[in-house]
Protein backbone atom coordinates (compact mmCIF):
# COMPACT_ATOMS: atom_id res chain seq x y z
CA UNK A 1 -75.70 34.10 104.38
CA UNK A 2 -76.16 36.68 101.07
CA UNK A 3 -72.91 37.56 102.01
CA UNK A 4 -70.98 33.92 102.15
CA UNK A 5 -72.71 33.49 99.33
CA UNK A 6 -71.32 36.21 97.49
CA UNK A 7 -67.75 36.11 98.37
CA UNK A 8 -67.90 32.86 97.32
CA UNK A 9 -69.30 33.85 93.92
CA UNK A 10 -66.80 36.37 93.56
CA UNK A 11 -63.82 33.63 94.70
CA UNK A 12 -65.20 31.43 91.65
CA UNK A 13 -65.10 34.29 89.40
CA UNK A 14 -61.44 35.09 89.79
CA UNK A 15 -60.72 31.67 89.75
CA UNK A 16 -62.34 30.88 86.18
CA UNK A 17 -60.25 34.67 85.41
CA UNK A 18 -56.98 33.19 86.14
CA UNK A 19 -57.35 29.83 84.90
CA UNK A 20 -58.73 31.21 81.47
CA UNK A 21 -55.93 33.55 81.53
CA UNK A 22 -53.12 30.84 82.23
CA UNK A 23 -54.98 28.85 79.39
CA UNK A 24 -54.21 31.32 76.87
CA UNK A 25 -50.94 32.36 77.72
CA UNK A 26 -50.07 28.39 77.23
CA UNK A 27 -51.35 28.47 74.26
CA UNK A 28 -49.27 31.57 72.66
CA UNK A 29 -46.26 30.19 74.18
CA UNK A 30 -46.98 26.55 72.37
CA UNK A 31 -47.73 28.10 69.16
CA UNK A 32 -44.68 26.34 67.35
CA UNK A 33 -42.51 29.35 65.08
CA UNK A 34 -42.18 29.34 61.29
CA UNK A 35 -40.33 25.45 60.76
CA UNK A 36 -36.75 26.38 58.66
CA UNK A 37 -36.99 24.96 55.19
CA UNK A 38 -34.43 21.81 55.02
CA UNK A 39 -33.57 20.95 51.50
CA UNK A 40 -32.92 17.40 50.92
CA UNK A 41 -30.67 16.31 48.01
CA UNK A 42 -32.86 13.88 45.91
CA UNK A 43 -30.49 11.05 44.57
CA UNK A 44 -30.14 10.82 40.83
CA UNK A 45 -32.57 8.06 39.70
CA UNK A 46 -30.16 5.43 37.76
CA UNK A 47 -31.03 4.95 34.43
CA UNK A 48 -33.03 1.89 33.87
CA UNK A 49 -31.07 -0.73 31.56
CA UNK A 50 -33.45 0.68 28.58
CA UNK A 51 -32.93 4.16 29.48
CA UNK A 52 -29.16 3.78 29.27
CA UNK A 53 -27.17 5.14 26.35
CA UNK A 54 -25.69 2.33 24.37
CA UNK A 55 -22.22 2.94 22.69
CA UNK A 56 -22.63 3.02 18.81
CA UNK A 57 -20.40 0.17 17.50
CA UNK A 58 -18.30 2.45 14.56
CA UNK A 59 -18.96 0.77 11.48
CA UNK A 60 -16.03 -1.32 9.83
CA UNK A 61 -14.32 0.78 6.65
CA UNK A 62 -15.79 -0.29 3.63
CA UNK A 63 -12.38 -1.75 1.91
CA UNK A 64 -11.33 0.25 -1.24
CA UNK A 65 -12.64 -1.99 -4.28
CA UNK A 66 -9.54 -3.60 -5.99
CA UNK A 67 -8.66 -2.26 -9.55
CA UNK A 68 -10.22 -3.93 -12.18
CA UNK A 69 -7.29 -5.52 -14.78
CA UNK A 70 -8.16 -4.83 -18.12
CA UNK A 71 -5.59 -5.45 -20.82
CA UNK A 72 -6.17 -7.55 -23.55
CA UNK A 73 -2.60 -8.73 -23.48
CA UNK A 74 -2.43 -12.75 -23.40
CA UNK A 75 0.64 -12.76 -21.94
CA UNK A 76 -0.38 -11.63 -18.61
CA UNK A 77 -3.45 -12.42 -18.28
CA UNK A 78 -4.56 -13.42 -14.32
CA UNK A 79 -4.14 -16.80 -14.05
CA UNK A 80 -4.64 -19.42 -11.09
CA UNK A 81 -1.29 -20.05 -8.76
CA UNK A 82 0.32 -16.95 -10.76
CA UNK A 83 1.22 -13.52 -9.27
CA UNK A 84 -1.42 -10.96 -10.34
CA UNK A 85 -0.21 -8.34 -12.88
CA UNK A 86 -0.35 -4.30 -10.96
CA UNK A 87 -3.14 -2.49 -12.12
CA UNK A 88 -2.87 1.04 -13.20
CA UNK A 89 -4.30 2.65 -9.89
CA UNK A 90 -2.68 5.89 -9.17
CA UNK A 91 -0.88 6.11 -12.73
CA UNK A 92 -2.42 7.98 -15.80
CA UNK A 93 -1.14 5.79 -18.68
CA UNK A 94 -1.41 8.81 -21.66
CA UNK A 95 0.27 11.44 -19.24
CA UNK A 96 2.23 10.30 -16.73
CA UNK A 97 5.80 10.46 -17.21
CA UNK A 98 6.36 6.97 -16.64
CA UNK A 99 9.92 4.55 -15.64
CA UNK A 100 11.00 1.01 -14.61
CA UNK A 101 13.26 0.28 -12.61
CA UNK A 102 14.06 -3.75 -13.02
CA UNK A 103 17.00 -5.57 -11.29
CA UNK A 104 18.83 -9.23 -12.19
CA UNK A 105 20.47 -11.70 -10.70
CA UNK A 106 19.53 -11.78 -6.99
CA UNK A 107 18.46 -12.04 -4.08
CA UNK A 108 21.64 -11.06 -2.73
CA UNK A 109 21.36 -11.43 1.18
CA UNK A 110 23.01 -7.88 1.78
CA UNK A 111 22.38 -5.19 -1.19
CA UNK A 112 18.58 -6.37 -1.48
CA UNK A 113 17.60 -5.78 1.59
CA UNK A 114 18.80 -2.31 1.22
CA UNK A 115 18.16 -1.78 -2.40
CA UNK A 116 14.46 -2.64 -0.84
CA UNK A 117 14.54 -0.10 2.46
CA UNK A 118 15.52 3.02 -0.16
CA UNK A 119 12.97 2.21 -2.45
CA UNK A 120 10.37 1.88 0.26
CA UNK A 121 12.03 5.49 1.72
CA UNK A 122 10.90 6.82 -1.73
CA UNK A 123 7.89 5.25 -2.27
CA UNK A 124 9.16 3.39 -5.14
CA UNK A 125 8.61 0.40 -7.03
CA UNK A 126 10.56 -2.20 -8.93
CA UNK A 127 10.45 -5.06 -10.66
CA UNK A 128 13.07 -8.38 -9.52
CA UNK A 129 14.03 -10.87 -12.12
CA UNK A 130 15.67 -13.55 -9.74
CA UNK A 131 17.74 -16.47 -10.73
CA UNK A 132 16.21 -19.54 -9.28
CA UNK A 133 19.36 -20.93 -7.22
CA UNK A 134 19.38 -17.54 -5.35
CA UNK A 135 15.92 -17.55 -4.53
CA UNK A 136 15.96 -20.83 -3.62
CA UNK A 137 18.42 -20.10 -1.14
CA UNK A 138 17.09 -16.71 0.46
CA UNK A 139 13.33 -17.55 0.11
CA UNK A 140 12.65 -15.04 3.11
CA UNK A 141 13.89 -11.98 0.53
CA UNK A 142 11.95 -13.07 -2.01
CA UNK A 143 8.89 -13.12 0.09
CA UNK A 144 9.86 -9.67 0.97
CA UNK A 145 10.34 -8.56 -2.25
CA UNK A 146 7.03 -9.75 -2.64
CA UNK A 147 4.80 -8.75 0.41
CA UNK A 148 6.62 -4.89 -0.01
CA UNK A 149 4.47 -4.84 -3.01
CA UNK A 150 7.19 -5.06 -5.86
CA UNK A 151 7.15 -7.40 -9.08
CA UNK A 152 8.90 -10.63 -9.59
CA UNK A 153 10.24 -12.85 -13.06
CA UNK A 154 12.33 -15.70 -13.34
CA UNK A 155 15.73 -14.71 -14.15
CA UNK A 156 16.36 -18.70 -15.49
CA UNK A 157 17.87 -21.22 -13.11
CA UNK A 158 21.07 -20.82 -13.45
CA UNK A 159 21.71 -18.04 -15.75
CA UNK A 160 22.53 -19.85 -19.07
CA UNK A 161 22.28 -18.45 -22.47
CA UNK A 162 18.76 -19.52 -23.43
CA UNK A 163 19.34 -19.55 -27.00
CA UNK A 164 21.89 -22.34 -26.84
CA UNK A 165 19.55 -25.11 -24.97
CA UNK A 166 16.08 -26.76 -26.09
CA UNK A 167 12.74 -25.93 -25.30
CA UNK A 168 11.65 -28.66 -23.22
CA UNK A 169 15.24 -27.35 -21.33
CA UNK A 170 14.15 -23.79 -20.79
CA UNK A 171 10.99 -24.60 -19.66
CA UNK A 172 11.81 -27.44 -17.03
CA UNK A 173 15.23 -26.84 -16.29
CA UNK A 174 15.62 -23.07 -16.33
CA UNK A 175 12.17 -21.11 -15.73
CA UNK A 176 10.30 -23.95 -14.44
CA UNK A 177 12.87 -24.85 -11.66
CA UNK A 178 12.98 -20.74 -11.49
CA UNK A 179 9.68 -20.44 -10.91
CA UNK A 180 9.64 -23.50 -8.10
CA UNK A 181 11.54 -21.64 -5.80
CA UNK A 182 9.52 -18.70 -6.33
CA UNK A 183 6.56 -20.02 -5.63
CA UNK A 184 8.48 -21.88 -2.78
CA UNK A 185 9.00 -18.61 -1.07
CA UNK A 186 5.47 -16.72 -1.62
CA UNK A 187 3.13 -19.01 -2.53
CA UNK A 188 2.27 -18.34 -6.28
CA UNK A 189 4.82 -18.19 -9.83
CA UNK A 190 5.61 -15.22 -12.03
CA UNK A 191 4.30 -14.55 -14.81
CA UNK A 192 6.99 -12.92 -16.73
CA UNK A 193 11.00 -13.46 -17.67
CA UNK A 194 13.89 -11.91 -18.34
CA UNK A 195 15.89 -14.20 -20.94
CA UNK A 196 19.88 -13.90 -19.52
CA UNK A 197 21.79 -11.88 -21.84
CA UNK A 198 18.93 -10.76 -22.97
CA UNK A 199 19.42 -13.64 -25.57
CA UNK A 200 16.03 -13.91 -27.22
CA UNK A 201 14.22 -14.47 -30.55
CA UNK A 202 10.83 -13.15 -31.24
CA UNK A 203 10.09 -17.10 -32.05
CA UNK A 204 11.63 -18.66 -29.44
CA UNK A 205 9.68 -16.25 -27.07
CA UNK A 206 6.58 -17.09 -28.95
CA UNK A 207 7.57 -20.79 -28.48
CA UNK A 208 8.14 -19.92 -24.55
CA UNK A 209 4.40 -18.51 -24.76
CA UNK A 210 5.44 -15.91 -21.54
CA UNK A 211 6.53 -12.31 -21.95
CA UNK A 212 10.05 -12.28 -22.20
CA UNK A 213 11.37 -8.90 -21.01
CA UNK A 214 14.04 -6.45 -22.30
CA UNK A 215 15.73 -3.60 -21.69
CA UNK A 216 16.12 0.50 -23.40
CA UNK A 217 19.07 1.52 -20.77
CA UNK A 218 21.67 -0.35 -19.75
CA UNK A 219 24.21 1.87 -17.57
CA UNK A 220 26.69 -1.82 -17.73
CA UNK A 221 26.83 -1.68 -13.57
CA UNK A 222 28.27 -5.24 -14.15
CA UNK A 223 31.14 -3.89 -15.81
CA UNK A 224 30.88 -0.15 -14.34
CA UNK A 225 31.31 -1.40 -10.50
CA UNK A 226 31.55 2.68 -9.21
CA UNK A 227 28.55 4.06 -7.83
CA UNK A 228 29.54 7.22 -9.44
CA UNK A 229 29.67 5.91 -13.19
CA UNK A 230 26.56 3.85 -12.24
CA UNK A 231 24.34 7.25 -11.45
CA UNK A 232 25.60 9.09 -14.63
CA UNK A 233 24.85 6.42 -16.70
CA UNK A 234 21.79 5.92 -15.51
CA UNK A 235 20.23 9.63 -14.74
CA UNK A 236 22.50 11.25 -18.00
CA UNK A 237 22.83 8.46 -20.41
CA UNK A 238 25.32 6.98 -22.68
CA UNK A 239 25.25 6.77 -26.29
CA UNK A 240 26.10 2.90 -25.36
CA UNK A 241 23.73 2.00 -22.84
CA UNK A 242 21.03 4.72 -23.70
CA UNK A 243 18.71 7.55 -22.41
CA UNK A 244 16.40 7.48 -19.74
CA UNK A 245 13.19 8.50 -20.88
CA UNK A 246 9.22 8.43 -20.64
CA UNK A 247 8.65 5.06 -20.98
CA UNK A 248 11.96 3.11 -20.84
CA UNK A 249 13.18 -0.26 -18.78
CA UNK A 250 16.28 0.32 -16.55
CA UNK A 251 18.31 -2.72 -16.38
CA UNK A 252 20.47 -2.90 -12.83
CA UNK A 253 21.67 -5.90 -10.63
CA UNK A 254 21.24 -6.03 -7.26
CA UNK A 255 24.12 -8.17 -6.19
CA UNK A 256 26.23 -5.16 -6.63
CA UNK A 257 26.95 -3.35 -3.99
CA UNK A 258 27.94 -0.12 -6.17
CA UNK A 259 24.79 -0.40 -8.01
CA UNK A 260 22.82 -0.26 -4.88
CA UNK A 261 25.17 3.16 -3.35
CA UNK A 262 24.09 4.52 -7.04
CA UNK A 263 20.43 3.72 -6.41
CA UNK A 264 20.34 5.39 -3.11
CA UNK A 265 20.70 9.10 -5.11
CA UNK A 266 19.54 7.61 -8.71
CA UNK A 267 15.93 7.16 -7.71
CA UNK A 268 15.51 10.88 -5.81
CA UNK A 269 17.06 12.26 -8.95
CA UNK A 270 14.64 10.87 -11.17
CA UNK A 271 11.66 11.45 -9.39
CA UNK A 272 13.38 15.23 -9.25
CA UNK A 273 12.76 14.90 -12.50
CA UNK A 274 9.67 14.26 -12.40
CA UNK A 275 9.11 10.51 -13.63
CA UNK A 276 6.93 7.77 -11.77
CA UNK A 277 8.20 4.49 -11.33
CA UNK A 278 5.94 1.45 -12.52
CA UNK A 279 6.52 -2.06 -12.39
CA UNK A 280 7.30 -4.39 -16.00
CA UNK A 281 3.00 -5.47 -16.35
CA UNK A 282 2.34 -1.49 -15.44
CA UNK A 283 4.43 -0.63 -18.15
CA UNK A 284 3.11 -2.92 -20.77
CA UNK A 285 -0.56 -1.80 -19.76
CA UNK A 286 0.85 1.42 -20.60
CA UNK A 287 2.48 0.91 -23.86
CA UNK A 288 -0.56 -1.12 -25.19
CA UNK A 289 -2.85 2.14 -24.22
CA UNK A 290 -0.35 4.14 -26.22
CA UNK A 291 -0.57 1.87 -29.18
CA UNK A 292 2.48 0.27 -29.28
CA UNK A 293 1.88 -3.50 -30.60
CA UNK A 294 2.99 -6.14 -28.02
CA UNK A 295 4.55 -9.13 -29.12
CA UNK A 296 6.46 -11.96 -27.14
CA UNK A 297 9.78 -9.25 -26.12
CA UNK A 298 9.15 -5.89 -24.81
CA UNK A 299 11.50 -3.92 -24.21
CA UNK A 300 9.58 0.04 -23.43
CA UNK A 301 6.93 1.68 -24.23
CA UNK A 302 6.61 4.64 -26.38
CA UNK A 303 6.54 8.02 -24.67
CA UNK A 304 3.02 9.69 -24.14
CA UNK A 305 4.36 12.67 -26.36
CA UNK A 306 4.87 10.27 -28.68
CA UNK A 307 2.31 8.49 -28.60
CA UNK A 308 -0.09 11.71 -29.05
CA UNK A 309 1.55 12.96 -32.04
CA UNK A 310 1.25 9.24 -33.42
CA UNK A 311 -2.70 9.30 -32.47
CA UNK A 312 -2.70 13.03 -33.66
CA UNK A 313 -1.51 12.10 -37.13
CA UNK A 314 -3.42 9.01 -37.68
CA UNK A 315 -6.32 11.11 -36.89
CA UNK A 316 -5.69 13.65 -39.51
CA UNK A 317 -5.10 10.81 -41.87
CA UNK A 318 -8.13 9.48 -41.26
């Protein structure tokens, strides 16, 4: 009995052996390996509608104050439903070496057009005294003339001899029906006039009460009809028709085709020569800065040399 007994204890024993060794063998064999590191892309958070950069709106240019007009002239003084008179931006009245360029008798519908695309190739300005029954009919070149930034006067109506007709007649029938069609085509009236001929009184002009505008070189292109003659009159002078010079009023007309062929090398060779080209109310401005009295006809301005030495010896006089 002992003996049953004992085998049997010594059955259990292995048994509880194996099982506890099958138990741990399990549990190295379960014992789960080093897990591999996965990297997972996190998504970009979107911006929140705060945190989202809002475009700067660029700031509109502050615009370029206009020049302030300051003569004390009368006669072209800003006035209501009247073109303004240029300022002097850009030109320095007491050193500039200073020319204008002024042109009669048109619009012409072919040679001011062009007269107008060479002196915007050289950035160039002019001034246009038109006779009313042309700019009555080509109203769309006198709003170009206009809009490129170039001066305007009345020319008369028809291009009659001032001198021989009333007052009441120049100012209705001439400038006033002049200055209709001007305004007609761009909206406002000139303020200034070449008399035809050039046949004007200081007291008619002060009866007119408007500038009445002149001349210091004429190169005669209405007689001269060669674009040749027309340039050496113009850039050499003529004891006849005169000298260009600082200061001095070039009278042309642009329903001449020669005069326009002359233009297109006249206006390179002068600023060659070193002169700026200012409109008719520019060069007024100037000439009253250099001292020359204005009255009711002006025909130049003095030249700055000149009118240094003038202020020079005034000064020592004083």
């Amino acid at each position: 009995m002992k003996q049953k007994i004992k085998f049997i204890s010594i059955i259990l024993a292995a048994l509880t052996a194996v099982v506890f060794a099958v138990g741990c063998g399990s549990t190295e064999s379960a014992a789960p390996s080093a897990a591999p590191t996965v990297i997972t892309a996190v998504p970009a958070e979107s911006p929140s509608a705060e945190a989202a950069a809002t475009p700067t709106p660029t700031p509109e240019p502050t615009p370029e104050p206009t020049p302030e007009f300051t003569s004390a002239l009368t006669q072209i003084q800003p006035k209501e439903g009247y073109m303004e008179p240029d300022s002097l931006e850009g030109i320095d009245p007491l050193n500039d070496k200073v020319v204008a360029l002024t042109f009669d008798d048109g619009p012409h519908p072919e040679n001011t057009p062009r007269l107008l695309d060479i002196l915007k190739e050289n950035d160039a300005v002019a001034t246009f005294f038109m006779v009313g029954t042309n700019a009555a009919e080509y109203p769309d070149i006198v709003k170009r003339v206009y809009d490129e930034g170039h001066e305007i006067g009345t020319h008369s109506w028809n291009h009659k001899d001032l001198k021989k007709l009333s007052l009441d007649e120049i100012m209705v029938d001439q400038y006033g029906k002049a200055n209709d069609a001007i305004e007609a085509a761009t909206g406002l009236r000139a303020l200034i006039d070449r008399p035809p001929y050039g046949s004007m009184t200081e007291e008619l002009a002060q009866q007119i009460g408007r500038e009445q505008i002149l001349w210091s070189v004429d190169p005669e292109d209405w007689k001269y009809k060669d674009a040749d003659t027309v340039y050496d009159h113009v850039v050499n002078g003529t004891d006849n028709g005169g000298y260009v010079k600082d200061g001095g009023i070039v009278l042309s007309h642009d329903i001449h085709a020669t005069t326009i062929d002359a233009y297109e090398r006249i206006i390179p060779a002068l600023k060659e020569e070193g002169y700026k080209f200012v409109t008719v109310t520019q060069m007024m401005q100037i000439a009253e800065i250099r001292g020359k009295e204005i009255e009711y006809r002006f025909g130049h301005a003095p030249a700055a040399e000149e009118a240094a030495q003038a202020k020079e010896t005034t000064d020592t006089e004083a």
